[in-house]
Protein backbone atom coordinates (compact mmCIF):
# COMPACT_ATOMS: atom_id res chain seq x y z
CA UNK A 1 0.00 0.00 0.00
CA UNK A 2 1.82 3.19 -0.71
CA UNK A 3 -1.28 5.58 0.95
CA UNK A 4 1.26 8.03 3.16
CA UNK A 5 -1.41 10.08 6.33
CA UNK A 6 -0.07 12.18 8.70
CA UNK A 7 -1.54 13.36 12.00
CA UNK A 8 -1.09 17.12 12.57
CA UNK A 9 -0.97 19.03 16.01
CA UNK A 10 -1.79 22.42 15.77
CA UNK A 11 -1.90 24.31 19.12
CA UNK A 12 -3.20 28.30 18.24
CA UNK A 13 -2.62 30.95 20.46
CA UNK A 14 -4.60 31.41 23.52
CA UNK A 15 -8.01 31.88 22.67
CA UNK A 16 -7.98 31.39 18.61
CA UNK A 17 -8.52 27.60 18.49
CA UNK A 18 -11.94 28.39 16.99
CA UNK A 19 -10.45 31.25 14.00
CA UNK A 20 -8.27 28.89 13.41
CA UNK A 21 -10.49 26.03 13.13
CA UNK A 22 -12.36 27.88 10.77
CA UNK A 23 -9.39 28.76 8.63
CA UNK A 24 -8.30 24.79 8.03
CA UNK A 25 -12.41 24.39 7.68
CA UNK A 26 -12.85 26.64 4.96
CA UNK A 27 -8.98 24.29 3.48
CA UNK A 28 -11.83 22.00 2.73
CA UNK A 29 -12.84 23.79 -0.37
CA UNK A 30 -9.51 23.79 -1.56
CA UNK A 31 -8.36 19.88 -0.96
CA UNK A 32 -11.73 18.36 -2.44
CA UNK A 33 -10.66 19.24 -6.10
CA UNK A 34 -7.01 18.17 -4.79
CA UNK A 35 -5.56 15.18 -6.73
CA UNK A 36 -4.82 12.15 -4.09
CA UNK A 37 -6.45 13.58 -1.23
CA UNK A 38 -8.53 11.12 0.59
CA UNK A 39 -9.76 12.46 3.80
CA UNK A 40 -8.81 15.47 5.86
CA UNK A 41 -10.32 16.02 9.08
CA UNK A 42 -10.19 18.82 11.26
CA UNK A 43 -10.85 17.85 15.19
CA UNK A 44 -10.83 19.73 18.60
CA UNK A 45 -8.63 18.47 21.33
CA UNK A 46 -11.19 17.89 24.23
CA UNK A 47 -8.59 18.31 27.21
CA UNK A 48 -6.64 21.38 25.44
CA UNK A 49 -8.84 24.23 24.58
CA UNK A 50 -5.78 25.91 22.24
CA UNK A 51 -5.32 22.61 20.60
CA UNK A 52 -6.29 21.13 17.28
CA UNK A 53 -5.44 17.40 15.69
CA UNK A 54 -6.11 17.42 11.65
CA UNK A 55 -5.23 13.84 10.55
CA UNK A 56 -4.99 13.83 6.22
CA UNK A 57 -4.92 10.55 4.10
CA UNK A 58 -3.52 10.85 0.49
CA UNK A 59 -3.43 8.20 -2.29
CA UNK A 60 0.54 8.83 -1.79
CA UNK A 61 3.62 10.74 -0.42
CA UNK A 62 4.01 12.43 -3.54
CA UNK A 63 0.14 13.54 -3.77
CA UNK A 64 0.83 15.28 -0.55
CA UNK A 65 4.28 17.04 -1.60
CA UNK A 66 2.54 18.63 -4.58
CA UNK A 67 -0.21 19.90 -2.30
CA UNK A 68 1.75 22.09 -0.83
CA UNK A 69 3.00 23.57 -3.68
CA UNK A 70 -0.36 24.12 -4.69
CA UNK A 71 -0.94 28.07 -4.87
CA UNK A 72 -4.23 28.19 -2.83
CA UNK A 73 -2.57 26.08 -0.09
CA UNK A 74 -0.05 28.27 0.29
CA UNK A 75 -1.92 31.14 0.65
CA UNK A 76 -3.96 29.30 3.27
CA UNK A 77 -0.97 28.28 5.61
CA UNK A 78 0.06 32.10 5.47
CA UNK A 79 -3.31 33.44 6.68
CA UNK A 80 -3.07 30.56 9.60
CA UNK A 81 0.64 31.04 10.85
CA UNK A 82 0.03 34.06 12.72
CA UNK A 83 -2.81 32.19 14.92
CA UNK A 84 -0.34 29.12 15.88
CA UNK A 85 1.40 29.04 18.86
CA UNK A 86 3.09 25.47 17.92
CA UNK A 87 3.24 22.78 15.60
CA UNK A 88 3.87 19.65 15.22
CA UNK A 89 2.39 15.83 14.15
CA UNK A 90 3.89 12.15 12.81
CA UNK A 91 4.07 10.97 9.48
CA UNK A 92 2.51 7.10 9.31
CA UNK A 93 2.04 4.61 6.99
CA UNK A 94 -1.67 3.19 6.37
CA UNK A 95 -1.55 -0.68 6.84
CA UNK A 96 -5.11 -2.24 6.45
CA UNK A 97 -8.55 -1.58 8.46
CA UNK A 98 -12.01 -0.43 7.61
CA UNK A 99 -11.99 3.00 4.93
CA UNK A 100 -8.68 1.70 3.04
């Protein structure tokens, strides 16, 4: 299987969680004409009120390389890096289980 995901920890600044949110929401538009992009979900942290978990699945590694060269993506991650505080995530490897 040569899938490549990623889970993503965002952590905004005090109080922008929700901007923020909104921001990587309105991504949405942007990644569902995207070539190899499977699933990306945007989720609140339940414990950490400043933190958000986006976990992306894409048909490849190289699928998600040439999003972010994408022009629109770009523009998006600009508009968000003043609202986070930190960032950080793993890269995995899909192996098998329901949705594959």
């Amino acid at each position: 299987m040569n899938k490549f995901a990623m889970f993503g920890k965002l952590t905004a600044l005090p109080g922008k969680r929700g901007e923020l949110a909104d921001m990587m929401l309105a991504s949405g538009d942007t990644l569902s004409g995207m070539d190899g992009c499977i699933y990306y979900i945007v989720h609140e942290a339940e414990e950490e009120p400043d933190v958000l978990w986006i976990t992306e699945l894409w048909e490849s590694r190289e699928a998600h390389a040439a999003s972010l060269q994408n022009e629109q993506v770009r523009e998006l991650i600009g508009r968000c890096m003043p609202l986070i505080a930190e960032a950080g995530g793993i890269k995995v490897k899909p192996i098998g289980g329901k949705g594959l």
